[in-house]
C-alpha atoms as a PDB file:
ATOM      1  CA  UNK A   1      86.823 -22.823  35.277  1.00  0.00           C
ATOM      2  CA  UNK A   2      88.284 -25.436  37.584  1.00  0.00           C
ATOM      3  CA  UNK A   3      88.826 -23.997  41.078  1.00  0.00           C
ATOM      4  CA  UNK A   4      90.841 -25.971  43.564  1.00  0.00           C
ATOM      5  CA  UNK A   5      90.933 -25.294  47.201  1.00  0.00           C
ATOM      6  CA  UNK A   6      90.975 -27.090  50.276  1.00  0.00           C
ATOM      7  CA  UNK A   7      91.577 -26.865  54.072  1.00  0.00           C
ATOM      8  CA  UNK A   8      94.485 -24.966  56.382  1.00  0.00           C
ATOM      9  CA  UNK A   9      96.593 -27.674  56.685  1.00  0.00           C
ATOM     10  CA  UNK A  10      96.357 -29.207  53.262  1.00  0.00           C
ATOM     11  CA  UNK A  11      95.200 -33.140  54.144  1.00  0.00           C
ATOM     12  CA  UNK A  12      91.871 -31.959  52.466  1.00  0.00           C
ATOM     13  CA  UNK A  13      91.666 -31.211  48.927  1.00  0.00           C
ATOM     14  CA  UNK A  14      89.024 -30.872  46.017  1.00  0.00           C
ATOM     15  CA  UNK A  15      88.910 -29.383  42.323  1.00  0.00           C
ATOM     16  CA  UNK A  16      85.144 -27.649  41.524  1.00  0.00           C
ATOM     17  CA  UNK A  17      84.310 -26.852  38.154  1.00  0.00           C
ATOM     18  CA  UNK A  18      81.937 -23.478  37.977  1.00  0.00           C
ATOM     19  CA  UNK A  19      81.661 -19.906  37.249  1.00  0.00           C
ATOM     20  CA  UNK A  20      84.521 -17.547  38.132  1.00  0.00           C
ATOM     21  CA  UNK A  21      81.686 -15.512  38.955  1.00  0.00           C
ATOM     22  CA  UNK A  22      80.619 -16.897  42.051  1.00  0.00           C
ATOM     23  CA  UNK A  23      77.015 -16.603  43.242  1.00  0.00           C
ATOM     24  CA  UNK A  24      77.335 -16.919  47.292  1.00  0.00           C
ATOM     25  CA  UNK A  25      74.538 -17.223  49.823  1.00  0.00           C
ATOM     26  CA  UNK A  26      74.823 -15.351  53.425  1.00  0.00           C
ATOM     27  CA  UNK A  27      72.899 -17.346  55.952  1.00  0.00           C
ATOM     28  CA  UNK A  28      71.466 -16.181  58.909  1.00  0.00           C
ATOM     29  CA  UNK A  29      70.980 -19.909  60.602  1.00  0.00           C
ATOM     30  CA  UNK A  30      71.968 -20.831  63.874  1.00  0.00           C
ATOM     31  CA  UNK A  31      75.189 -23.018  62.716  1.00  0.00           C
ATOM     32  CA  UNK A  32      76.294 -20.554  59.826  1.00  0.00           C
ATOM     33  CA  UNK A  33      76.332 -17.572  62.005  1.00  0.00           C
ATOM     34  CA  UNK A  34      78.741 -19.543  64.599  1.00  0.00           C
ATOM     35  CA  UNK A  35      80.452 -20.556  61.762  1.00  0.00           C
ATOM     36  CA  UNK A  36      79.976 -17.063  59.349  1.00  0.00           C
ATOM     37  CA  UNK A  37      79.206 -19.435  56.837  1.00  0.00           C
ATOM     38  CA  UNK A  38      78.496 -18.512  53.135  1.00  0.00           C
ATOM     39  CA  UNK A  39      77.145 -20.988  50.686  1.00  0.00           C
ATOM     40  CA  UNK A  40      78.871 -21.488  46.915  1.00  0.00           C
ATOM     41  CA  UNK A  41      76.361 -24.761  46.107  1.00  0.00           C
ATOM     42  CA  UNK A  42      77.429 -26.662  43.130  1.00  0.00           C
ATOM     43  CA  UNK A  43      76.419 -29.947  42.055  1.00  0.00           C
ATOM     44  CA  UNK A  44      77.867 -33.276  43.638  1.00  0.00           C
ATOM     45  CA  UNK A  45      79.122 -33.892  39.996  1.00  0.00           C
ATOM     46  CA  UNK A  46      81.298 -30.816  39.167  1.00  0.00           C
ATOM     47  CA  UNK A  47      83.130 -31.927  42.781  1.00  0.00           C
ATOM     48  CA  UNK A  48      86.098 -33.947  43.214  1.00  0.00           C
ATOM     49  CA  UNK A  49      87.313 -34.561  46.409  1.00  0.00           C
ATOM     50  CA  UNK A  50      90.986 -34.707  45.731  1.00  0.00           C
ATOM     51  CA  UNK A  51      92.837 -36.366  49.229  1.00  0.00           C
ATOM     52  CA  UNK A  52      91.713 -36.337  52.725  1.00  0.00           C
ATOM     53  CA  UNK A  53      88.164 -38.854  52.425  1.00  0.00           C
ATOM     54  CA  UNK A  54      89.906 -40.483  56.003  1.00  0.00           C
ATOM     55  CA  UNK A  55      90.687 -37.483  57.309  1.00  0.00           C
ATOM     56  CA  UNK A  56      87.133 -35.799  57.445  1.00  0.00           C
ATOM     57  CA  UNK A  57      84.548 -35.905  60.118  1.00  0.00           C
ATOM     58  CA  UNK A  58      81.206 -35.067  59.805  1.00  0.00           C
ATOM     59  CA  UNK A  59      78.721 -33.060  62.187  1.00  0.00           C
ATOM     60  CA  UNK A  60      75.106 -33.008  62.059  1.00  0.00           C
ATOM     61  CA  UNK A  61      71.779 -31.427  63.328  1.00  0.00           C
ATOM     62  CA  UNK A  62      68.125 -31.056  63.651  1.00  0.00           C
ATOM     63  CA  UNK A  63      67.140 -32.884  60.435  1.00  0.00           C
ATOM     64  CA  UNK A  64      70.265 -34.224  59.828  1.00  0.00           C
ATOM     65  CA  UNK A  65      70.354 -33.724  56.121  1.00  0.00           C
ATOM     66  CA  UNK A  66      72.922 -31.333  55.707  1.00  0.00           C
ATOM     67  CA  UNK A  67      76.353 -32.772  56.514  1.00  0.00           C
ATOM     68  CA  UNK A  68      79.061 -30.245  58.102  1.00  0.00           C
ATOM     69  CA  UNK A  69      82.101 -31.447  56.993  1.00  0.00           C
ATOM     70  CA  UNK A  70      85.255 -30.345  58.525  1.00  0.00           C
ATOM     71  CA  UNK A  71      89.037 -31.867  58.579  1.00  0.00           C
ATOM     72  CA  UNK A  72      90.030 -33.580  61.645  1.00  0.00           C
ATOM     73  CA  UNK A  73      93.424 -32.097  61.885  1.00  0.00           C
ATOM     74  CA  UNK A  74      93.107 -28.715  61.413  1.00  0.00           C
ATOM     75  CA  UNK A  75      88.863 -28.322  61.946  1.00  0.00           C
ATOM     76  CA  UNK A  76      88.274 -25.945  59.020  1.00  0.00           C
ATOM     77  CA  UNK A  77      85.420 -26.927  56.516  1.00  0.00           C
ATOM     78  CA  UNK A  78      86.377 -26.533  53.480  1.00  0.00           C
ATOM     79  CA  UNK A  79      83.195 -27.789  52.310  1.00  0.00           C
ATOM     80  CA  UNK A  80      79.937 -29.564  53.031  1.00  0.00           C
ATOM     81  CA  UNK A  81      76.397 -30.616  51.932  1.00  0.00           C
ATOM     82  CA  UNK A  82      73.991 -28.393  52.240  1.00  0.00           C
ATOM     83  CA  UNK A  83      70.388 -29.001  53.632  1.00  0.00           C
ATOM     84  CA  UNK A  84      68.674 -27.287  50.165  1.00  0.00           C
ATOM     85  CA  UNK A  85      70.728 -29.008  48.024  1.00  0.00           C
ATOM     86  CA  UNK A  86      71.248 -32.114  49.259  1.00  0.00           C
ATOM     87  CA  UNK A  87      73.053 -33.291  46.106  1.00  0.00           C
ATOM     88  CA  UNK A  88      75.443 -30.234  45.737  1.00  0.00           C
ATOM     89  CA  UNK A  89      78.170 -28.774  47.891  1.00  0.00           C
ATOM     90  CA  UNK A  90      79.965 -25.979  48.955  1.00  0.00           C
ATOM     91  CA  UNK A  91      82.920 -24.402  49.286  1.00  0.00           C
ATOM     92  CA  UNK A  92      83.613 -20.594  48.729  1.00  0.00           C
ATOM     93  CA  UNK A  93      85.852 -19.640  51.737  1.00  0.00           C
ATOM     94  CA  UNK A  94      88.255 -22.566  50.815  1.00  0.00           C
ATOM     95  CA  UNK A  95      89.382 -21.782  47.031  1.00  0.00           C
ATOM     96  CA  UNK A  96      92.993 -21.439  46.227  1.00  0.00           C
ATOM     97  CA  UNK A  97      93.593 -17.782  44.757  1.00  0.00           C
ATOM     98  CA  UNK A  98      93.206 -17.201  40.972  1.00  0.00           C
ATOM     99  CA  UNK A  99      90.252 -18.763  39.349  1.00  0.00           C
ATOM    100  CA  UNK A 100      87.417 -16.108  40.927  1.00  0.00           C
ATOM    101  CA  UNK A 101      87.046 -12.978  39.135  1.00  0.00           C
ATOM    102  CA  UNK A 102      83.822 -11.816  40.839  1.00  0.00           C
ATOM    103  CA  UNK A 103      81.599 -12.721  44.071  1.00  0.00           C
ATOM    104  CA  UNK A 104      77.972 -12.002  44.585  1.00  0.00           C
ATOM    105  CA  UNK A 105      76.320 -11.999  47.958  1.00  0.00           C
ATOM    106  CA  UNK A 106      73.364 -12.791  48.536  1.00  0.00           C
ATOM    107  CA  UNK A 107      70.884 -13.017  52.024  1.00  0.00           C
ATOM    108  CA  UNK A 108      69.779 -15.733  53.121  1.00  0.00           C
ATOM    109  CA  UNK A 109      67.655 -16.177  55.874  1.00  0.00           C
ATOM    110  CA  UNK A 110      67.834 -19.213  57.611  1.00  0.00           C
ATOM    111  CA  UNK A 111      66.641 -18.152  60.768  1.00  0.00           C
ATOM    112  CA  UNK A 112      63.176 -18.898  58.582  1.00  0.00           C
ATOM    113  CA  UNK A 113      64.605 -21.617  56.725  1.00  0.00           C
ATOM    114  CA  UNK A 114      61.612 -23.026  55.365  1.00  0.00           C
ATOM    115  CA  UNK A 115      60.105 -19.876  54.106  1.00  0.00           C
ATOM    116  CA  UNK A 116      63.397 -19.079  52.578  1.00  0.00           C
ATOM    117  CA  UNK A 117      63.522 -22.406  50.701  1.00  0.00           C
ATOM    118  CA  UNK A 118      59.892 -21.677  49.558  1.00  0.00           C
ATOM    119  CA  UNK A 119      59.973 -17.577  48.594  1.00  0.00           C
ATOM    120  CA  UNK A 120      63.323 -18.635  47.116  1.00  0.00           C
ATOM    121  CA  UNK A 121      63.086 -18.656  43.372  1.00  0.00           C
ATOM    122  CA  UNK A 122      66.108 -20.193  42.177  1.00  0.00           C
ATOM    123  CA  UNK A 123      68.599 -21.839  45.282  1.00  0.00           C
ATOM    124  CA  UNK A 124      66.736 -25.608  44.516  1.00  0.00           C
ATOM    125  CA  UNK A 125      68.202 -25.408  41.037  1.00  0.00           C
ATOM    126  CA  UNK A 126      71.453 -24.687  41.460  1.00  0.00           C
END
């Protein structure tokens, strides 16, 4: 289905095309606990960034390769690029009600993020 969603004050918006049956990762990593971030990761092609491109801002860490994205105006991030799947985003906290018929949760411990990544069996591919 295509969700839509976006940030609180509405100058950030995207369409994502997946499941309604979202499969969502709880990380245990130094920014997602701040943040009690989950991850929905779908790939950069089944997301359309809608409105907003000059109103993001991006903040970044340790190995730099995951990009926190967050609106300017309002500071919620409605989605971002995650370190594991560099090519993908995410964005499950941020969908408009009415497309998402189920959620999964799933642990993920980023506290260990490498051993994560590697004991993981299917997070690369999705």
């Amino acid at each position: 289905v295509k969700h839509s969603g976006g940030c609180h004050c509405g100058a950030v918006r995207f369409e994502v095309w997946s499941s309604p049956d979202l499969h969502v990762f709880h990380c245990s990593c130094s920014v997602c606990t701040k943040k009690q971030n989950h991850h929905f990761i779908v790939p950069k092609s089944r997301f359309t960034l809608l409105q907003g491109v000059d109103n993001l801002t991006t903040y970044t860490f340790n190995t730099h390769v995951a990009k926190h994205t967050f609106c300017k105006t309002c500071g919620v991030q409605s989605f971002y690029t995650p370190r594991s799947n560099p090519d993908g985003f995410v964005a499950p906290h941020c969908l408009d009600p009415g497309t998402v018929r189920s959620v999964i949760v799933e642990k993920f411990c980023g506290e260990k993020w490498e051993e994560s990544m590697q004991a993981h069996k299917s997070i690369k591919d999705m």
